[in-house]
PDB file of N, CA and C in Angstrom:
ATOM      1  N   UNK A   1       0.857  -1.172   0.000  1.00  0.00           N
ATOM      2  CA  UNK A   1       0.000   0.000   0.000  1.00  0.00           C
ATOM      3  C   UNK A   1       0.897   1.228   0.000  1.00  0.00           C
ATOM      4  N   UNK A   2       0.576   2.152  -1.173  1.00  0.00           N
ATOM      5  CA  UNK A   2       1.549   3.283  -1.137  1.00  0.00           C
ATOM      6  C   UNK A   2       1.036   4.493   0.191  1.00  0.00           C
ATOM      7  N   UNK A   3       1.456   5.804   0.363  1.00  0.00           N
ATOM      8  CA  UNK A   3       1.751   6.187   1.384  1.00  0.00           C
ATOM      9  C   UNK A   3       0.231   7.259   0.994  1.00  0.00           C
ATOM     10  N   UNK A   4      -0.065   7.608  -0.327  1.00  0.00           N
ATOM     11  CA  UNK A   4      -1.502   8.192  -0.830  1.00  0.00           C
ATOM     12  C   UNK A   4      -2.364   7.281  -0.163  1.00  0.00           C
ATOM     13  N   UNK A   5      -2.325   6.490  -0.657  1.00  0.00           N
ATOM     14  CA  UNK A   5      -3.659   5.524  -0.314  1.00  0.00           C
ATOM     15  C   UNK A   5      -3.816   5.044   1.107  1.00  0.00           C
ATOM     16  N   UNK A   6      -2.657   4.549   2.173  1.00  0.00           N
ATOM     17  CA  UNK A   6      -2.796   4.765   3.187  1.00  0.00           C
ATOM     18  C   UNK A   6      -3.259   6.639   4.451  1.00  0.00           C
ATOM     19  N   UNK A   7      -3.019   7.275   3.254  1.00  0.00           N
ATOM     20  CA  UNK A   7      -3.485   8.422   3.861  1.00  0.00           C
ATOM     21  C   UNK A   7      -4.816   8.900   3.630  1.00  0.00           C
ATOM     22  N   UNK A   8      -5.040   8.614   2.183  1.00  0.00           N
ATOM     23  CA  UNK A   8      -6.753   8.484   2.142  1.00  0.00           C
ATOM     24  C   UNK A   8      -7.831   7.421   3.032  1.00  0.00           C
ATOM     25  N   UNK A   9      -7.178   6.152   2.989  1.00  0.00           N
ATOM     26  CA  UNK A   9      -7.466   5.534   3.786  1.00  0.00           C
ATOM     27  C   UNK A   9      -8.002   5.954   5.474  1.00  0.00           C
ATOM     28  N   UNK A  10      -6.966   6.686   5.920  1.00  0.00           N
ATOM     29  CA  UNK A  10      -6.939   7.317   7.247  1.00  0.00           C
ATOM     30  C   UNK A  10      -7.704   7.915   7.274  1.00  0.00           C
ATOM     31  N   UNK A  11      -7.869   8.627   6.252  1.00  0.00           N
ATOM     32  CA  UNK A  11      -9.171  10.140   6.613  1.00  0.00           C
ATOM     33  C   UNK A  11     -10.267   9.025   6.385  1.00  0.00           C
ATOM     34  N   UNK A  12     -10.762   8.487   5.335  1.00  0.00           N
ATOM     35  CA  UNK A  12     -12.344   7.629   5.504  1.00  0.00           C
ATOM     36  C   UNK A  12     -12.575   7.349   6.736  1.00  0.00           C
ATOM     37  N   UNK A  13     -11.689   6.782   7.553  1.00  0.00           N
ATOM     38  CA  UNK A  13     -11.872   6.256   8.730  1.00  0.00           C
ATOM     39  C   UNK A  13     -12.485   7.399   9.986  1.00  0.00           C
ATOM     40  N   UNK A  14     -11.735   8.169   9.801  1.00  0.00           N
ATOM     41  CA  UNK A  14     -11.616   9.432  11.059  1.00  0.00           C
ATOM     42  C   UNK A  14     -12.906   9.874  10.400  1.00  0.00           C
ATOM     43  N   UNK A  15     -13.462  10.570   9.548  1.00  0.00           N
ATOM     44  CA  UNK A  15     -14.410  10.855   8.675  1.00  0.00           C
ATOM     45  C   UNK A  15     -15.798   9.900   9.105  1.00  0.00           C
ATOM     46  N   UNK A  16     -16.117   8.711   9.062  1.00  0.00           N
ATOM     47  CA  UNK A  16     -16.773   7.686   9.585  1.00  0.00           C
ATOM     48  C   UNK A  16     -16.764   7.908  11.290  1.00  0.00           C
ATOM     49  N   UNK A  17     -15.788   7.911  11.501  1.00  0.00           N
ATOM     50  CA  UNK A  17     -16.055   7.982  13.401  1.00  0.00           C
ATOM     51  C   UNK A  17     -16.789   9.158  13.280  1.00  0.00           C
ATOM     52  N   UNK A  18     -16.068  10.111  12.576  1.00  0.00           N
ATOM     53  CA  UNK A  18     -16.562  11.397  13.303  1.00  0.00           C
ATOM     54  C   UNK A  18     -18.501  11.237  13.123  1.00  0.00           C
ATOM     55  N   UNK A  19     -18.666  10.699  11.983  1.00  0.00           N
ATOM     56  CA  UNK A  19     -20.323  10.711  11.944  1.00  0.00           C
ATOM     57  C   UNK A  19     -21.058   9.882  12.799  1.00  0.00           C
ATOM     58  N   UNK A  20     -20.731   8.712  13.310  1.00  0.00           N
ATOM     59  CA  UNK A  20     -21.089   7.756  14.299  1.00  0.00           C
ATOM     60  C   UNK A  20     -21.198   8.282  15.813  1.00  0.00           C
ATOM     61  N   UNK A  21     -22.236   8.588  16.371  1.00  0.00           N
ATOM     62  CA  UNK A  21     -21.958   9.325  17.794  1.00  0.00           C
ATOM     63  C   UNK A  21     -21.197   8.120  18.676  1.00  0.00           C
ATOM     64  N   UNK A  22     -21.415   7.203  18.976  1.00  0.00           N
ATOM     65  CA  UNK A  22     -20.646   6.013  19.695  1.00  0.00           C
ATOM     66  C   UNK A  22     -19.098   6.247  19.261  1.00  0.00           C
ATOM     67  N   UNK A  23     -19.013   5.951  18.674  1.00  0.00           N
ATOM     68  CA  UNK A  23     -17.692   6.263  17.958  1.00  0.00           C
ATOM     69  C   UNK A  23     -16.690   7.264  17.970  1.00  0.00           C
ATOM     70  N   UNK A  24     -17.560   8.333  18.051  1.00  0.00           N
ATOM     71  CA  UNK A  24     -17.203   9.782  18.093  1.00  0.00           C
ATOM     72  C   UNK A  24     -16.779  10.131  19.268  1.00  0.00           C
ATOM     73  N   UNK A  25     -17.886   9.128  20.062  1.00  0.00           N
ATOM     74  CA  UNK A  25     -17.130   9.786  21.770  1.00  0.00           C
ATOM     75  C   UNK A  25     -16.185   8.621  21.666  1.00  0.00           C
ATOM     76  N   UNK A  26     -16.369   7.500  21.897  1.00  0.00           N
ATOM     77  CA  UNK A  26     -14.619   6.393  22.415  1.00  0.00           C
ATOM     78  C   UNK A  26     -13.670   7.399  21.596  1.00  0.00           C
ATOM     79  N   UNK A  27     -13.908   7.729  20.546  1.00  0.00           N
ATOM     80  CA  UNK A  27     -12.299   8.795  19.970  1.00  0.00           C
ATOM     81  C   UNK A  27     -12.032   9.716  20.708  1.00  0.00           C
ATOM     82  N   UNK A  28     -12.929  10.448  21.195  1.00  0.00           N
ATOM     83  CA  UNK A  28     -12.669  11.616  21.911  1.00  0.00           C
ATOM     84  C   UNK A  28     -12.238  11.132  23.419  1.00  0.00           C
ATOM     85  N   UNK A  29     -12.426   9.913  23.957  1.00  0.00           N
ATOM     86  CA  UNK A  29     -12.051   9.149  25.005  1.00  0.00           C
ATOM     87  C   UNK A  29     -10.394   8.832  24.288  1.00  0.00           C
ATOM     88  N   UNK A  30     -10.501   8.459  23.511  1.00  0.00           N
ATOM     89  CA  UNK A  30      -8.698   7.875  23.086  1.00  0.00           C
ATOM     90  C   UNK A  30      -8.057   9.221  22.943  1.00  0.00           C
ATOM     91  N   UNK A  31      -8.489  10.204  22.468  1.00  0.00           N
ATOM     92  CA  UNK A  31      -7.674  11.280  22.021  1.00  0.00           C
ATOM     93  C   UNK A  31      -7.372  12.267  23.457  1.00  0.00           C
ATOM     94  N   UNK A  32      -8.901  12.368  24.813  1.00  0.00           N
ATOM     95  CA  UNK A  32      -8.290  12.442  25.879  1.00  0.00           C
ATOM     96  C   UNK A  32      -7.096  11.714  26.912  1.00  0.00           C
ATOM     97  N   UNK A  33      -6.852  10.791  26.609  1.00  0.00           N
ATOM     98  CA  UNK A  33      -6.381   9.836  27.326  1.00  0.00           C
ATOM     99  C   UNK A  33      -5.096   9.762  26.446  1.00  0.00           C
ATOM    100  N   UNK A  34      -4.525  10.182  25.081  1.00  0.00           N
ATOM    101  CA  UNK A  34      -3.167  10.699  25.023  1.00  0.00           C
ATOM    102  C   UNK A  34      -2.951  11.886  25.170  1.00  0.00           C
ATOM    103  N   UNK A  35      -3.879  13.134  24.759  1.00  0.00           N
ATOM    104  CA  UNK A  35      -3.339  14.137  25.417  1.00  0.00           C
ATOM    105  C   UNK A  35      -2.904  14.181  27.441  1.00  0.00           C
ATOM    106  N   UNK A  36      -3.232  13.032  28.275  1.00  0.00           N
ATOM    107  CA  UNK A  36      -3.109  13.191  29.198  1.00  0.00           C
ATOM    108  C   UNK A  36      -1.540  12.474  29.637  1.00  0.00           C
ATOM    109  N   UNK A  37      -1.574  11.640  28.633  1.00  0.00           N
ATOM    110  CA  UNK A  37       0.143  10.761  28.585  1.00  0.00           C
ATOM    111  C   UNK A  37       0.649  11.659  27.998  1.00  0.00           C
ATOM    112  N   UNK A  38       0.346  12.705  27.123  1.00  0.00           N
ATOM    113  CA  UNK A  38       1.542  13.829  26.577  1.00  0.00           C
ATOM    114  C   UNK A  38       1.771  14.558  27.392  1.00  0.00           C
ATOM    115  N   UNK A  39       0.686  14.932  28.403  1.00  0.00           N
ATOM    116  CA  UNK A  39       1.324  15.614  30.153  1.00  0.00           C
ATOM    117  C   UNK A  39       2.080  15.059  30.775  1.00  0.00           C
ATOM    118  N   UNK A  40       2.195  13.875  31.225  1.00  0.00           N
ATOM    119  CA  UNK A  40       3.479  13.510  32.019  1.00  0.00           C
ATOM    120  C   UNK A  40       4.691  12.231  31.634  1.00  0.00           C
ATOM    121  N   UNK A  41       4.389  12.682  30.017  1.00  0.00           N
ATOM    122  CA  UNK A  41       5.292  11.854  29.560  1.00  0.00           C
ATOM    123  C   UNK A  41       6.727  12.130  30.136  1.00  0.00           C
ATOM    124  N   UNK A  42       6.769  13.286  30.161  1.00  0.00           N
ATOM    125  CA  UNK A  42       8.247  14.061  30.869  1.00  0.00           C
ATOM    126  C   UNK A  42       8.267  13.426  31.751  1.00  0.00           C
ATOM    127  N   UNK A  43       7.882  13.260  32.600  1.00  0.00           N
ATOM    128  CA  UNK A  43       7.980  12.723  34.405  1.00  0.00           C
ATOM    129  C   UNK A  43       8.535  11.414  34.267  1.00  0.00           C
ATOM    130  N   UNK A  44       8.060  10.441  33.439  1.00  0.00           N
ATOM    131  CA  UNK A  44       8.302   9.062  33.497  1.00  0.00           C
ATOM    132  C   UNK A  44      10.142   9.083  33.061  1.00  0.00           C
ATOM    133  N   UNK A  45      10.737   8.032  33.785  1.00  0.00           N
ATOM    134  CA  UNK A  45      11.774   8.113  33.464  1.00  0.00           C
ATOM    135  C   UNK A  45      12.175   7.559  32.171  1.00  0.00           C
ATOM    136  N   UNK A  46      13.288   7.925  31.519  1.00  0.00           N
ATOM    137  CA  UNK A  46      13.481   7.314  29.813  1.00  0.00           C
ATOM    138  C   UNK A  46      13.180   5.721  30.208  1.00  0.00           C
ATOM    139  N   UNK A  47      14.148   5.245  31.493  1.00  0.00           N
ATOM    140  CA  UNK A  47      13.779   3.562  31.286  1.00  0.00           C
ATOM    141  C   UNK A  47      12.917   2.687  30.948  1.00  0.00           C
ATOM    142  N   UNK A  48      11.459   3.898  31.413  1.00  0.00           N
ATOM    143  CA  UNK A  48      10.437   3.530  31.737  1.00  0.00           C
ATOM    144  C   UNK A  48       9.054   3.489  30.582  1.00  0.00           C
ATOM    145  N   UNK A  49       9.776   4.974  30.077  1.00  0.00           N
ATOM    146  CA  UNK A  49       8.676   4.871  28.809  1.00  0.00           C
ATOM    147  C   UNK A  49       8.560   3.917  27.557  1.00  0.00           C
ATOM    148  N   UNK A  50       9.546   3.317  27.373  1.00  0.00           N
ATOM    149  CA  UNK A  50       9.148   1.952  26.909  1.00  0.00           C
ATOM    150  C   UNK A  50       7.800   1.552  26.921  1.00  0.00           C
ATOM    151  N   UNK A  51       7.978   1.236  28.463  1.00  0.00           N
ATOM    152  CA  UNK A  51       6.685  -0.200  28.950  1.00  0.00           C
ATOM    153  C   UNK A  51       5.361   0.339  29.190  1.00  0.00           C
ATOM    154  N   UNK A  52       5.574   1.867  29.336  1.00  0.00           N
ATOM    155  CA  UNK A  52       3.846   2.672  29.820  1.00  0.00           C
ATOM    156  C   UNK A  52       3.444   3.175  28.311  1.00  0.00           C
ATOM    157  N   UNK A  53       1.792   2.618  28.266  1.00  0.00           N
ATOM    158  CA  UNK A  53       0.858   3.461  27.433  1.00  0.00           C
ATOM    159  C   UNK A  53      -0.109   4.101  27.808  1.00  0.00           C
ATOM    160  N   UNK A  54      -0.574   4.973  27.193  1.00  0.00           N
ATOM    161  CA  UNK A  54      -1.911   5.478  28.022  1.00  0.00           C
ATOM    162  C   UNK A  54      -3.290   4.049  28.015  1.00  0.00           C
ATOM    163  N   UNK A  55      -4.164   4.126  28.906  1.00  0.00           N
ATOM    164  CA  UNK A  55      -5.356   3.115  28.773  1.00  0.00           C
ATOM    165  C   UNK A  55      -6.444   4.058  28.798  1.00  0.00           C
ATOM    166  N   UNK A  56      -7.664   3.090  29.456  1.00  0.00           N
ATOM    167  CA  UNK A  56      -9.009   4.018  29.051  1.00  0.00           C
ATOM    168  C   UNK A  56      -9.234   4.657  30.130  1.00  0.00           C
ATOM    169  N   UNK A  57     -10.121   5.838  29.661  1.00  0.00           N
ATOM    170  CA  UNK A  57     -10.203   6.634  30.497  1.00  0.00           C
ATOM    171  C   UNK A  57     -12.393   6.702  30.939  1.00  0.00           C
ATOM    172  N   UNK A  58     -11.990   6.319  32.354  1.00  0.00           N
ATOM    173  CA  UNK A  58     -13.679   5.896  32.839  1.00  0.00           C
ATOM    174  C   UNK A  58     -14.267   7.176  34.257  1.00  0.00           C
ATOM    175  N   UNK A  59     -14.533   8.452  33.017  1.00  0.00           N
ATOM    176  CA  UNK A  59     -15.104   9.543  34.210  1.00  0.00           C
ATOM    177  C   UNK A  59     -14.188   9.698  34.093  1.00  0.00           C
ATOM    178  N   UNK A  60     -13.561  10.162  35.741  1.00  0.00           N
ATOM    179  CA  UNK A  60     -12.627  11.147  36.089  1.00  0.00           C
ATOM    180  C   UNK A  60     -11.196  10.021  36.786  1.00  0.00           C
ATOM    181  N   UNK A  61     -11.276   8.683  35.996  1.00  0.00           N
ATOM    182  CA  UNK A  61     -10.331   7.175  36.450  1.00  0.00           C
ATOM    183  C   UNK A  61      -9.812   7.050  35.246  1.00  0.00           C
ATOM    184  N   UNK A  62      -8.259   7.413  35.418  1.00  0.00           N
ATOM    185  CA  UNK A  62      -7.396   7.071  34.063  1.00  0.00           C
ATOM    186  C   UNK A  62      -6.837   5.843  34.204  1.00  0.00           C
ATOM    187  N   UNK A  63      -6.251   5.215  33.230  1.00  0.00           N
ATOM    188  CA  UNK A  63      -5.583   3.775  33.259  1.00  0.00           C
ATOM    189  C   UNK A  63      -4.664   3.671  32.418  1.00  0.00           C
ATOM    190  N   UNK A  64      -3.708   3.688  33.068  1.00  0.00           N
ATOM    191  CA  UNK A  64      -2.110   3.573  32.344  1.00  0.00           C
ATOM    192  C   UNK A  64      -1.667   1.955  32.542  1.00  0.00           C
ATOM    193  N   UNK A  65      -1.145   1.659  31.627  1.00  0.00           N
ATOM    194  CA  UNK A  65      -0.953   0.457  31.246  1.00  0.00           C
ATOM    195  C   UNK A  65       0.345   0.152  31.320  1.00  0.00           C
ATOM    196  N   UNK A  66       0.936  -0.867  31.950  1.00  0.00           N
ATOM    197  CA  UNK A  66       2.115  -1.103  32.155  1.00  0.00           C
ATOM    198  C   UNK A  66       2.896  -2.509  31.450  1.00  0.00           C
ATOM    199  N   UNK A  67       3.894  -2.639  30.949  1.00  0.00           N
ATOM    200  CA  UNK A  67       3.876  -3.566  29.572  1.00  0.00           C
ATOM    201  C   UNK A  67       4.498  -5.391  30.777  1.00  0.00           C
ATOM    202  N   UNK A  68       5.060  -5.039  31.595  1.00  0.00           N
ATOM    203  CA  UNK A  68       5.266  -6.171  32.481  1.00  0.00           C
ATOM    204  C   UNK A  68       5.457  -5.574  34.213  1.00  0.00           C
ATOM    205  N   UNK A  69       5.376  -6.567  35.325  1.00  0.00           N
ATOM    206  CA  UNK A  69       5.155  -5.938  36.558  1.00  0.00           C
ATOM    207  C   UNK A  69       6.072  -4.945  37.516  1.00  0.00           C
ATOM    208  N   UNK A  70       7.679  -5.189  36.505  1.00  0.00           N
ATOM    209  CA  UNK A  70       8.063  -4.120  37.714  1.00  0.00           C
ATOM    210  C   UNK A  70       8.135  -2.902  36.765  1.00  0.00           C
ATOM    211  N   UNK A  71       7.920  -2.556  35.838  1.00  0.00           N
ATOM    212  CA  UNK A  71       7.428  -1.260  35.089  1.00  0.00           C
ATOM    213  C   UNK A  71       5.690  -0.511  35.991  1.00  0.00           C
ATOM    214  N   UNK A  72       4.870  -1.505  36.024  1.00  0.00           N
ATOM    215  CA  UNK A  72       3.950  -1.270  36.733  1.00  0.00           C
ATOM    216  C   UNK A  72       4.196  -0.353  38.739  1.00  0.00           C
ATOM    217  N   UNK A  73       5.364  -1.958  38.876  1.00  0.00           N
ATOM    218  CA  UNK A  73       5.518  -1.442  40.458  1.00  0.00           C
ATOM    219  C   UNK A  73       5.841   0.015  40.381  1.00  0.00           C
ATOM    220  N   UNK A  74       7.141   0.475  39.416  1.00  0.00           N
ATOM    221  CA  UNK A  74       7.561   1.571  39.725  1.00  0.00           C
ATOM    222  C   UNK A  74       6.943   3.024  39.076  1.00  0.00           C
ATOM    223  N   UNK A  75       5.836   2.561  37.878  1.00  0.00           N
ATOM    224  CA  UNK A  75       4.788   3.175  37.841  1.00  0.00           C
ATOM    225  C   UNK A  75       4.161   3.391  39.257  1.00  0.00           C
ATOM    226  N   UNK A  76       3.238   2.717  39.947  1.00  0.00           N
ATOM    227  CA  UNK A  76       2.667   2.892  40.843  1.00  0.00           C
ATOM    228  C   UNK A  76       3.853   3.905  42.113  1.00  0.00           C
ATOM    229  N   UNK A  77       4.791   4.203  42.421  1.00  0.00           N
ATOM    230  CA  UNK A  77       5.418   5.117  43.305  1.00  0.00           C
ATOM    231  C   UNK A  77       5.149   6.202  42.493  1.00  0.00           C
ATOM    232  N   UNK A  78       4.891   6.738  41.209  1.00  0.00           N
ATOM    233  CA  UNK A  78       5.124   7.546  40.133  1.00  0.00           C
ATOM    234  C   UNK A  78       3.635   8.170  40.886  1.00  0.00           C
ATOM    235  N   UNK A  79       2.750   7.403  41.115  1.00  0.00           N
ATOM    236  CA  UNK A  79       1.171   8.067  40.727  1.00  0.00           C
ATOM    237  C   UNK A  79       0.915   9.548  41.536  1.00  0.00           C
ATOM    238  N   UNK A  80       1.604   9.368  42.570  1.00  0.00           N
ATOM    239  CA  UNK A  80       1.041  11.072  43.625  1.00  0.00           C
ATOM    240  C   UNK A  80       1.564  12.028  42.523  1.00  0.00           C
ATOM    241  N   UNK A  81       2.764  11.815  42.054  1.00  0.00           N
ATOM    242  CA  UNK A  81       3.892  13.208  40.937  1.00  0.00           C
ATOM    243  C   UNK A  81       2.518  13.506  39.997  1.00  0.00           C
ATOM    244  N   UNK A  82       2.389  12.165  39.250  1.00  0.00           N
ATOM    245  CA  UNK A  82       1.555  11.933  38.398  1.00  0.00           C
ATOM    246  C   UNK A  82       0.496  12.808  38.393  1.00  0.00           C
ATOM    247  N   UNK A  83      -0.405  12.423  39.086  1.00  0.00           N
ATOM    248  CA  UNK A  83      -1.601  13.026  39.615  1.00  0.00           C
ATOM    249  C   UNK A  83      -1.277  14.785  39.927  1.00  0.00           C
ATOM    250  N   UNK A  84      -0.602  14.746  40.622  1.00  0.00           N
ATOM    251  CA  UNK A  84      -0.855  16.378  41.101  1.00  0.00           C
ATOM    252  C   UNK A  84      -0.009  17.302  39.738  1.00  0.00           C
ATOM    253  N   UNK A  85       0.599  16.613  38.691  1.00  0.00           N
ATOM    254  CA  UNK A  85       1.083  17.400  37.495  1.00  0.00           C
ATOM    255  C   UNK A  85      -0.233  17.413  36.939  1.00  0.00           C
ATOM    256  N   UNK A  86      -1.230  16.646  36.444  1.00  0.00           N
ATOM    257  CA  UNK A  86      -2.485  16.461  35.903  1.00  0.00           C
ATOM    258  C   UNK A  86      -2.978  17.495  36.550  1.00  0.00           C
ATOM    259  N   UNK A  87      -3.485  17.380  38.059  1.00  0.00           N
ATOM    260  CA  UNK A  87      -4.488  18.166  38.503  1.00  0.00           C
ATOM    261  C   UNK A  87      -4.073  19.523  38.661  1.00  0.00           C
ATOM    262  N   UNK A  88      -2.562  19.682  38.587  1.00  0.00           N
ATOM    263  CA  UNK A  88      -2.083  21.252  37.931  1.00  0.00           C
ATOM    264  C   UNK A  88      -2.273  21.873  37.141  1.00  0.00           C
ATOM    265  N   UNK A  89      -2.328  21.165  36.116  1.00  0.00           N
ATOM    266  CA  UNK A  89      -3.080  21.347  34.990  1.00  0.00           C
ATOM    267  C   UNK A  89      -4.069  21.640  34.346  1.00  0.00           C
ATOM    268  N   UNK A  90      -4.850  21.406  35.261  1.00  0.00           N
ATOM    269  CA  UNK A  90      -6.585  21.580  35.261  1.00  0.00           C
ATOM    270  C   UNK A  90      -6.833  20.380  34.538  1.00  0.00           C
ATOM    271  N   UNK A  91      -6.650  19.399  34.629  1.00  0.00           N
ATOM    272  CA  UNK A  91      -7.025  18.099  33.549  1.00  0.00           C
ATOM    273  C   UNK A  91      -8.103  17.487  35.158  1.00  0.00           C
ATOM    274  N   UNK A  92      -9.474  16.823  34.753  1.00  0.00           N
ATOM    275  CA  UNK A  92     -10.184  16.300  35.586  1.00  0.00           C
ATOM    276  C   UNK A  92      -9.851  14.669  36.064  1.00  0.00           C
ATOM    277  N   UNK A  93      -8.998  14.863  36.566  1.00  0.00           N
ATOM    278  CA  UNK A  93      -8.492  13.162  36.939  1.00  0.00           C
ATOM    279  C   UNK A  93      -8.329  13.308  38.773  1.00  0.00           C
ATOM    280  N   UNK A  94      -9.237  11.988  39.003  1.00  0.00           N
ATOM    281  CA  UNK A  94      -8.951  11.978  40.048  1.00  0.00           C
ATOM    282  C   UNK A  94      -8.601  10.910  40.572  1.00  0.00           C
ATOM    283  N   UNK A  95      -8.217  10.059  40.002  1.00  0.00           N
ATOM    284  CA  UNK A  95      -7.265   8.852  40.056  1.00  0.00           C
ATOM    285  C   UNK A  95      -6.598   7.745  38.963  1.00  0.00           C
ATOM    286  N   UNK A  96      -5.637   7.330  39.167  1.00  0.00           N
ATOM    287  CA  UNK A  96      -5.015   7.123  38.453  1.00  0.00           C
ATOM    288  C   UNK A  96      -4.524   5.566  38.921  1.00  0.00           C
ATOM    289  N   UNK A  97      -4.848   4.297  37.554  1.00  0.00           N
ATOM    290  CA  UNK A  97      -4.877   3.269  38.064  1.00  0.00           C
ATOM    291  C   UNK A  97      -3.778   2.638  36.876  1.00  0.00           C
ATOM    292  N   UNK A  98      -2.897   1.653  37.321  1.00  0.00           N
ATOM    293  CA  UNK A  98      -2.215   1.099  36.771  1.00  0.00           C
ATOM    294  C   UNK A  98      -2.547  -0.730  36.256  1.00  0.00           C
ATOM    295  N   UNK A  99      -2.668  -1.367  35.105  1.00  0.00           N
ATOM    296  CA  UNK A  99      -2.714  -2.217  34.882  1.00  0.00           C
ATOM    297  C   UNK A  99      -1.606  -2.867  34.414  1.00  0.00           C
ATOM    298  N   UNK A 100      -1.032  -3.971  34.615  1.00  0.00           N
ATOM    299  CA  UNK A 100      -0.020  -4.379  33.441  1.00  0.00           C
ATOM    300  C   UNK A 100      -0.712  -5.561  32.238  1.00  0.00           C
ATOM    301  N   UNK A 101      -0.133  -5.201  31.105  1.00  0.00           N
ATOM    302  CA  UNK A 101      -0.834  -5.312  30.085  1.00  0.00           C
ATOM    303  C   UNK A 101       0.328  -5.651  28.834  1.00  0.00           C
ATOM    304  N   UNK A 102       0.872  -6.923  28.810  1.00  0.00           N
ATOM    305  CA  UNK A 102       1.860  -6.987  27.491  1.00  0.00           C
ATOM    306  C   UNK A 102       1.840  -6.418  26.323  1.00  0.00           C
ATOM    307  N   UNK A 103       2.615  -6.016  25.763  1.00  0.00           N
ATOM    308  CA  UNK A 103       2.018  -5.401  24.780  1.00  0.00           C
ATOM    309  C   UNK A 103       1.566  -6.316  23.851  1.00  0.00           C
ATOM    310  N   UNK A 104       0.504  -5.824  22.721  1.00  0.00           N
ATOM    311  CA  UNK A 104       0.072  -7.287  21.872  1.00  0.00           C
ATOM    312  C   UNK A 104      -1.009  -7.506  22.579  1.00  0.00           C
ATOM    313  N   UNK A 105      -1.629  -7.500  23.512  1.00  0.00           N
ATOM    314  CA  UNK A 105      -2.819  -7.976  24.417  1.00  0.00           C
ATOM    315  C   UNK A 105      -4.156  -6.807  23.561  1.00  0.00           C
ATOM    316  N   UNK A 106      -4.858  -7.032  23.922  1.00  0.00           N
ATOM    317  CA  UNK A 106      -6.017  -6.195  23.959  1.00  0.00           C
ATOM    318  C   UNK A 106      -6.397  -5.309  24.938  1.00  0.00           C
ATOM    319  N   UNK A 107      -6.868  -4.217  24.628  1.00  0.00           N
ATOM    320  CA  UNK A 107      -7.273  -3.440  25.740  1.00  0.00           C
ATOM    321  C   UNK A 107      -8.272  -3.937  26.580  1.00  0.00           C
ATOM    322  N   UNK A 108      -8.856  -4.009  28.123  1.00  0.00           N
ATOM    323  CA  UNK A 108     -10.254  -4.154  28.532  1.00  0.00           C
ATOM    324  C   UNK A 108     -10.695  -3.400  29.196  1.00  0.00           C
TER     325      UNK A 108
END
C-alpha cells in the first residue's frame, strides 16, 4: 500500500467515526487519554517509557498500562507526581490506576 492511499485511507476512517456518535465519543475518550500521557510523559523516566501506554479513560479514572510488573511497580510510586502534574493542569483526573498489560494484548 503506497503512502496516498494509506493516507486516504486514514481520513475515511476518522471521517466515519466522526459521523457515528458512539464512535465519536470512544475517539474523543482515546484522544483524551493521550493528550493526558503527553502531560506527564516528561515525568516518566526514559527507562520507563518503553513499557507505559496510556489506557481508558472511565469519568474522572485514568488507566495507564504497564507492559510487564516491575514497570507497573515503579509506575505505581510515580502516581502522587503523576496526579498532582495532571491536577495542575486543570485536567479532571482523580485517580489514576495502573494495569499491566503486554504489549500485543487487547485493551479491557
Amino acid at each position: 500500500m503506497n503512502r496516498s492511499t494509506k493516507a486516504r485511507d486514514t481520513l475515511a476512517v476518522t471521517a466515519a467515526l466522526d459521523r457515528s456518535e458512539p464512535l465519536a465519543q470512544m475517539l474523543a475518550l482515546l484522544r483524551r487519554s493521550r493528550m493526558l500521557f503527553d502531560d506527564i510523559d516528561s515525568l516518566l523516566p526514559e527507562t520507563l517509557r518503553a513499557d507505559v501506554r496510556p489506557g481508558s479513560l472511565d469519568g474522572a479514572q485514568w488507566t495507564l498500562l504497564a507492559s510487564h510488573g516491575a514497570a507497573a511497580a515503579k509506575l505505581r510510586q510515580l502516581l502522587p507526581q503523576l496526579l498532582h502534574c495532571l491536577q495542575g493542569r486543570g485536567r479532571e483526573v482523580t485517580s489514576i490506576r495502573v494495569r499491566v498489560q503486554p504489549r500485543g494484548e487487547p485493551h479491557s
